[in-house]
N, C-alpha and C. Protein backbone atom coordinates (compact mmCIF):
# COMPACT_ATOMS: atom_id res chain seq x y z
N UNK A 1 42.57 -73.26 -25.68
CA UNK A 1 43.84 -72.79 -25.19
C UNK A 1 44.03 -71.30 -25.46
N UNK A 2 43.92 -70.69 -26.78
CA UNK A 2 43.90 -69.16 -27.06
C UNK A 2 42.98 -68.86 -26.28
N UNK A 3 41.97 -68.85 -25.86
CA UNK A 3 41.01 -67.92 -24.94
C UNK A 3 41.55 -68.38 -23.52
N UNK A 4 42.39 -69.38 -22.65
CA UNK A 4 42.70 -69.23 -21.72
C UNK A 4 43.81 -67.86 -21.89
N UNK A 5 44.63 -68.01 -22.89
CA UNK A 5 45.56 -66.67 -22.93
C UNK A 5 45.39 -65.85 -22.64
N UNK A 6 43.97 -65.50 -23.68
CA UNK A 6 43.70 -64.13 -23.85
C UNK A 6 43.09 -63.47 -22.79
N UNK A 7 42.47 -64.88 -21.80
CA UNK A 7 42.11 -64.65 -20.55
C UNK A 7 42.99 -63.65 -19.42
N UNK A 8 44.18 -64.92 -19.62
CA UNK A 8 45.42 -64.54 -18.69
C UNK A 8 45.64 -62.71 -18.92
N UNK A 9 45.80 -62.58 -20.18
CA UNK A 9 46.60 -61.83 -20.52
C UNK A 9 45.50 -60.75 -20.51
N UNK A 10 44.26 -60.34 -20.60
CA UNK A 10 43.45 -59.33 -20.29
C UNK A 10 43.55 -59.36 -18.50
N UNK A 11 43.69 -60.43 -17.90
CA UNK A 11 43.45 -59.95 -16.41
C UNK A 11 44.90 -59.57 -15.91
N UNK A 12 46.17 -59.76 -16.57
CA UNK A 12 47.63 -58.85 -16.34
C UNK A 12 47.11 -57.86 -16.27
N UNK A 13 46.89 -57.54 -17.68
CA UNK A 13 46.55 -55.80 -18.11
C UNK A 13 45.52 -55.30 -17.46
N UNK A 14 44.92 -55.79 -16.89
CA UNK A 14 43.70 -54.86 -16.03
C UNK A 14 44.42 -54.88 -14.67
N UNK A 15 45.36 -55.57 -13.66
CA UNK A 15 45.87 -55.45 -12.66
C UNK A 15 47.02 -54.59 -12.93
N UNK A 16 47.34 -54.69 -14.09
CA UNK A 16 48.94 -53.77 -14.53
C UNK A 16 48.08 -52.34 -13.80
N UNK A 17 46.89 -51.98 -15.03
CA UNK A 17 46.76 -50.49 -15.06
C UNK A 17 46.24 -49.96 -13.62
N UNK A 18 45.41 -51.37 -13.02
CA UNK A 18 45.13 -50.85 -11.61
C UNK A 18 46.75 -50.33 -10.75
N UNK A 19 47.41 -51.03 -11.27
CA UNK A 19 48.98 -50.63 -10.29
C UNK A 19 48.98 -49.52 -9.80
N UNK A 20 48.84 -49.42 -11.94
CA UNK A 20 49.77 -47.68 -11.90
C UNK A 20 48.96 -46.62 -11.42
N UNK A 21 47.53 -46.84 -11.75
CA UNK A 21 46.45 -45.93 -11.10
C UNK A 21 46.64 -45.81 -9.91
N UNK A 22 47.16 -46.61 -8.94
CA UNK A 22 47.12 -46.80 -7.41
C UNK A 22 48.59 -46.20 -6.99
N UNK A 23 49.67 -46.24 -7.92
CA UNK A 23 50.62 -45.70 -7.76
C UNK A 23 50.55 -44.25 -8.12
N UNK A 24 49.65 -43.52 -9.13
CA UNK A 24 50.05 -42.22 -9.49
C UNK A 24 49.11 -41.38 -8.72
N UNK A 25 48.07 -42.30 -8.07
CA UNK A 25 47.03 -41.97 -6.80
C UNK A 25 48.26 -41.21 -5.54
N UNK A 26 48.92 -42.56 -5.25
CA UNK A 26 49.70 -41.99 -4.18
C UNK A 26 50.21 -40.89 -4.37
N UNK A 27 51.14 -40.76 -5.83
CA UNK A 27 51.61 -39.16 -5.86
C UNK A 27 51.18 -37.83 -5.56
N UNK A 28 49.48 -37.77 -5.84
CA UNK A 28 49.21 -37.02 -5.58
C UNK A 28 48.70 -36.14 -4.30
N UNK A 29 48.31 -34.87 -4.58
CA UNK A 29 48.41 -34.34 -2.87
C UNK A 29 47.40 -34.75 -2.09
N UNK A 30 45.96 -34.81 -3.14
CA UNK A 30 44.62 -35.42 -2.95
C UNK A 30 44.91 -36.64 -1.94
N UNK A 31 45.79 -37.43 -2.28
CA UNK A 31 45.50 -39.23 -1.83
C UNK A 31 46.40 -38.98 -0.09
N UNK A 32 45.58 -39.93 0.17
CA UNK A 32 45.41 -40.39 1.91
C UNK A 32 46.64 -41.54 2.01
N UNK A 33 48.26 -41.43 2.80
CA UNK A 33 48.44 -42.14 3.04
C UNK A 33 48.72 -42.92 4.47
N UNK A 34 48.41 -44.11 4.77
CA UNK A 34 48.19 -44.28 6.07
C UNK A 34 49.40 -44.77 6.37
N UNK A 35 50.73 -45.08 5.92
CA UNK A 35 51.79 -45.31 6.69
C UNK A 35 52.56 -44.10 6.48
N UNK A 36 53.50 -43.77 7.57
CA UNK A 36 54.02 -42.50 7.91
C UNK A 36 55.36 -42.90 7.74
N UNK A 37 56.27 -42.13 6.68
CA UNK A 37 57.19 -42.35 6.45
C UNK A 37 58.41 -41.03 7.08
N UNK A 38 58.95 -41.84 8.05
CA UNK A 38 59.96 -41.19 9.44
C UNK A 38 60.54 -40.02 9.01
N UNK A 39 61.55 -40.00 7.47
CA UNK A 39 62.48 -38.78 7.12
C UNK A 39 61.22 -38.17 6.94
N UNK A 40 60.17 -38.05 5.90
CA UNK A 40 59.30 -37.16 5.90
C UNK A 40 58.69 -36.41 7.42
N UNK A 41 58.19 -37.07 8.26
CA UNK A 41 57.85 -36.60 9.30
C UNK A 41 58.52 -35.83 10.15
N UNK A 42 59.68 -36.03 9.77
CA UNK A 42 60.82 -35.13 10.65
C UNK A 42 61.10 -33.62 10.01
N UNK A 43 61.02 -33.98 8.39
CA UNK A 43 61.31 -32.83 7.86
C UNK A 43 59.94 -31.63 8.07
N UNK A 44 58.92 -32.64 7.93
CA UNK A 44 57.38 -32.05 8.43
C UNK A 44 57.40 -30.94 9.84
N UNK A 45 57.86 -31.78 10.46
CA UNK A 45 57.94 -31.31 12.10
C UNK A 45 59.40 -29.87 12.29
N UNK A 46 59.91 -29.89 11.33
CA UNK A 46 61.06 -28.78 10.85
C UNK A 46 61.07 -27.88 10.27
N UNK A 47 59.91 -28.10 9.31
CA UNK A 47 59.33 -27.18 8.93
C UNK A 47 58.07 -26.73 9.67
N UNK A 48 57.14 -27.86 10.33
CA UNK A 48 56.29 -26.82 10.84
C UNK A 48 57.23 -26.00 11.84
N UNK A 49 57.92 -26.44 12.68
CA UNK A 49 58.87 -25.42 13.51
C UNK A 49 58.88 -24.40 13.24
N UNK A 50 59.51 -24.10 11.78
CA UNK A 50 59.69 -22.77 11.00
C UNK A 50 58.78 -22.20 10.43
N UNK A 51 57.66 -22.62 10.42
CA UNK A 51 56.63 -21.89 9.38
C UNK A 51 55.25 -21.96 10.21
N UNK A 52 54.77 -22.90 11.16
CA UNK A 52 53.67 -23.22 11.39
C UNK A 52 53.28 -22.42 12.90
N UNK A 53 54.35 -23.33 13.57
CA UNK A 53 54.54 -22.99 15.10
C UNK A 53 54.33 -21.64 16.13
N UNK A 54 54.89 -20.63 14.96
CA UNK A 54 54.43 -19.05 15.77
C UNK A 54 52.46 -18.84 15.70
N UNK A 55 52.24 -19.32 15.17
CA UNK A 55 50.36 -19.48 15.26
C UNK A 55 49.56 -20.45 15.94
N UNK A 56 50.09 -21.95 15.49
CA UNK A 56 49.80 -22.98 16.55
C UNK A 56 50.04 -23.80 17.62
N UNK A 57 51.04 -22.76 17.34
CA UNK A 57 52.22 -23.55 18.94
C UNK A 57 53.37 -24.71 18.72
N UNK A 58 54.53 -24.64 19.34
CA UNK A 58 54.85 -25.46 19.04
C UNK A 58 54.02 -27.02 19.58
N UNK A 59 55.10 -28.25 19.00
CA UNK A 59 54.21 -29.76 18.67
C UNK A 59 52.55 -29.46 18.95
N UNK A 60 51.93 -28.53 18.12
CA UNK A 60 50.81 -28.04 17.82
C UNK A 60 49.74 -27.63 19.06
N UNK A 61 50.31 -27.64 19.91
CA UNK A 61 49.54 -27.45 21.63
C UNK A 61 49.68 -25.61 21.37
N UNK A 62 48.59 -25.03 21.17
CA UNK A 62 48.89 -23.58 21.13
C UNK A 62 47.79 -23.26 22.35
N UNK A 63 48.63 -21.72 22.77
CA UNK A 63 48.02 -21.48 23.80
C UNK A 63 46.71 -20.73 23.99
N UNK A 64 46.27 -20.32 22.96
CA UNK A 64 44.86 -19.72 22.47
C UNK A 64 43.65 -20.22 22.01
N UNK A 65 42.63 -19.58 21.58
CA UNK A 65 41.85 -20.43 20.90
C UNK A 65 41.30 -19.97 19.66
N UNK A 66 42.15 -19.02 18.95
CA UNK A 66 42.21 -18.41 18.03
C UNK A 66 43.01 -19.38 16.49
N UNK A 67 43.63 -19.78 16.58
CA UNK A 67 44.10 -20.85 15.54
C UNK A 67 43.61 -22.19 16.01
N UNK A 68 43.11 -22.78 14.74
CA UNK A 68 42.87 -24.61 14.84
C UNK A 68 43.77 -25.10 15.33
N UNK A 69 43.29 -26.00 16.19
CA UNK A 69 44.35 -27.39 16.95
C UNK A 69 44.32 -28.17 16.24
N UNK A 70 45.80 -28.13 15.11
CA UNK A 70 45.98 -28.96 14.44
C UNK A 70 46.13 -30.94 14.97
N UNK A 71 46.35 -31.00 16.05
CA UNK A 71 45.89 -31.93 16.80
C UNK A 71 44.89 -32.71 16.27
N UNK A 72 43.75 -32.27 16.10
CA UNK A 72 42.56 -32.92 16.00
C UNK A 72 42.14 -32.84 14.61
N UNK A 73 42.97 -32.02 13.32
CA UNK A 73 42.73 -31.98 12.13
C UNK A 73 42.12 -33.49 11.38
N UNK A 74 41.58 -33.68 10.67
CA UNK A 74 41.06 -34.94 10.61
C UNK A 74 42.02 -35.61 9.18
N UNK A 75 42.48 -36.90 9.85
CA UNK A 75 43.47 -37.45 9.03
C UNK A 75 43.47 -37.95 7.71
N UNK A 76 41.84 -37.92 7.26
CA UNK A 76 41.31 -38.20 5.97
C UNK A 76 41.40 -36.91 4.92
N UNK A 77 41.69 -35.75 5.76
CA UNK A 77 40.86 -34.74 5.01
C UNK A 77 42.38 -34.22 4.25
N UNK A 78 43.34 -35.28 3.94
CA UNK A 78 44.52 -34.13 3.53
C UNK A 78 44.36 -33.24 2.25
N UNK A 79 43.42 -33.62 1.42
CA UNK A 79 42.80 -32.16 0.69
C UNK A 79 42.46 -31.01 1.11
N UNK A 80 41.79 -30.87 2.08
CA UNK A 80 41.37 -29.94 2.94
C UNK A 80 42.50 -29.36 3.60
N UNK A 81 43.50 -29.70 4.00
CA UNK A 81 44.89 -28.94 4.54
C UNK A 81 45.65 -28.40 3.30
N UNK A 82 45.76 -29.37 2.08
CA UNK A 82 46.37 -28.68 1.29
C UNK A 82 46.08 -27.47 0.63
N UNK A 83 44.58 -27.50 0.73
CA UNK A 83 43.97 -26.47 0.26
C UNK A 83 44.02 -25.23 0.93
N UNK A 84 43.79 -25.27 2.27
CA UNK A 84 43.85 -24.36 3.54
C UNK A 84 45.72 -23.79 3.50
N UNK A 85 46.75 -25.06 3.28
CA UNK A 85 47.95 -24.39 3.80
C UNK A 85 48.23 -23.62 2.23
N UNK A 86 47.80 -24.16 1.34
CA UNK A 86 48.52 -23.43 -0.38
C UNK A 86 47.37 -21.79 -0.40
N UNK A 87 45.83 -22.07 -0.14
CA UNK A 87 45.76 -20.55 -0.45
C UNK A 87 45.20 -19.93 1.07
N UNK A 88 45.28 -20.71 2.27
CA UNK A 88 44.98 -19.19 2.88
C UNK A 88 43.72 -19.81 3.56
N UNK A 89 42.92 -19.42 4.76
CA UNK A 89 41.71 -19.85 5.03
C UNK A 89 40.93 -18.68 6.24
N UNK A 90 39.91 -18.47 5.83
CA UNK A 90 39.07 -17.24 6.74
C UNK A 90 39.55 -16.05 7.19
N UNK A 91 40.83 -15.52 6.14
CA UNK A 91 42.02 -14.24 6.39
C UNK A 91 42.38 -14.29 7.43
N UNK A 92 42.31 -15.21 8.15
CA UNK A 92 42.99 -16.01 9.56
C UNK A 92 44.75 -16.80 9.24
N UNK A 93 44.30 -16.91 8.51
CA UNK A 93 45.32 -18.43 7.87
C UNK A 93 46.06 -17.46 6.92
N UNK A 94 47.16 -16.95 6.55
CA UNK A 94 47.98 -16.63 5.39
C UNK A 94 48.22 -17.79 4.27
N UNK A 95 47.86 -17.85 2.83
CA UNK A 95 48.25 -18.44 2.28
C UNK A 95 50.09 -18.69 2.14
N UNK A 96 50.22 -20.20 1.54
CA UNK A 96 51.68 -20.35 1.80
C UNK A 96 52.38 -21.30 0.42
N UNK A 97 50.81 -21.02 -0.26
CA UNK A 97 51.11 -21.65 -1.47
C UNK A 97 52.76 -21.07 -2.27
N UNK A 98 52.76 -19.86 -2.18
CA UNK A 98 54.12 -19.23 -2.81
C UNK A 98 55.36 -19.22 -1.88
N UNK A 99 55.13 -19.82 -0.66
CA UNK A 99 56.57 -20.09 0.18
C UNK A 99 56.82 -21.42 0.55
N UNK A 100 55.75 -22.28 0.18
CA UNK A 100 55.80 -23.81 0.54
C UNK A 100 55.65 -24.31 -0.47
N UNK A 101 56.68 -25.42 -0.76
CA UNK A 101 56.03 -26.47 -2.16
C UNK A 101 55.24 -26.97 -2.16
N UNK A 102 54.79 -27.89 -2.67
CA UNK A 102 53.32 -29.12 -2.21
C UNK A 102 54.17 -29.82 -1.84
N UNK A 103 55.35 -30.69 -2.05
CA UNK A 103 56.12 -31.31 -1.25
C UNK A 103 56.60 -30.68 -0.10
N UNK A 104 57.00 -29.85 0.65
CA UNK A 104 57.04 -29.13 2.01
C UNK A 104 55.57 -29.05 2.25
N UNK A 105 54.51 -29.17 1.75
CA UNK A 105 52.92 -29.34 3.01
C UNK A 105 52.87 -30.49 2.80
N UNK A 106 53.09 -31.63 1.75
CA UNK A 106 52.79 -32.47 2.32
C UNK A 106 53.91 -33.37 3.58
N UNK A 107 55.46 -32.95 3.64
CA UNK A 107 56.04 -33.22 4.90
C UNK A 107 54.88 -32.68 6.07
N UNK A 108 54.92 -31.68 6.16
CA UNK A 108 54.39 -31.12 6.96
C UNK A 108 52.90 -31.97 7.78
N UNK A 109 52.08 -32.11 6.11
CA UNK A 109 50.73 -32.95 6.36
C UNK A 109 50.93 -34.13 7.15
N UNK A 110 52.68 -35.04 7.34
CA UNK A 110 52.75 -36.36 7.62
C UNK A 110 52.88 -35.85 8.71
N UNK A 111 54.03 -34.60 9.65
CA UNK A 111 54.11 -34.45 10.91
C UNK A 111 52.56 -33.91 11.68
N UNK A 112 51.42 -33.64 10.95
CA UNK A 112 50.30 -33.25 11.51
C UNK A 112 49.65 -34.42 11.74
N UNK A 113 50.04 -35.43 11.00
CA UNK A 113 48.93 -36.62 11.43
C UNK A 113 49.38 -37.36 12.32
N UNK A 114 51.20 -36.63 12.85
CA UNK A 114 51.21 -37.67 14.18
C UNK A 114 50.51 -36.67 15.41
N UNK A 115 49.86 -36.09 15.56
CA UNK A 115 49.27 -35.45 16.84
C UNK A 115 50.54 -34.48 17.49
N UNK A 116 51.38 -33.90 16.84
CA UNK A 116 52.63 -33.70 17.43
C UNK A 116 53.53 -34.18 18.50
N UNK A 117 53.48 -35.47 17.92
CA UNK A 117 54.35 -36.72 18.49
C UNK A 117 55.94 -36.63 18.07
């Protein structure tokens, strides 16, 4: 009976800590999330308005071929945007790390992964 416990009670605690690992995953800017949460996306799409849009156009259709079509940015890579929108990329890109929070790129990151929908 004690080793069914101790059973029980080691496989809580190993699903507990997976939780929180999976929860403090999400927090960060690194982690991929695949459902798109609406107020974020809007605020995303409001801010890119204001910050993004004079380079890639607005709902990201730009008329050049001088800035990335954020369009086709790849939806796994949100490291790779955070990295690109906080310092800056090929002196093409202005860093925006000091005018954007990581919470304002990552709104932003959710309105890029709708295709500017």
């Amino acid at each position: 009976m004690k080793l069914h416990r101790g059973l029980t009670a080691l496989a809580f605690a190993g699903a507990l800590a997976a939780g929180l690992s999976a929860a403090a995953q999400d927090r960060s800017p690194t982690a991929s999330k695949d459902a798109l949460d609406p107020a974020q996306v809007q605020r995303g799409k409001e801010l890119y308005a204001e910050r993004c849009s004079h380079c890639h156009g607005f709902n990201m259709v730009s008329a050049g071929d001088v800035t990335y079509d954020l369009r086709t940015f790849p939806h796994d890579q949100r490291e790779r945007f955070f990295e690109s929108v906080t310092n800056g990329k090929d002196r093409l890109m202005p860093p925006w790390g000091d005018v954007l929070t990581q919470e304002e790129i990552g709104d932003i990151w959710s309105y890029i992964r709708t295709g500017g929908k």
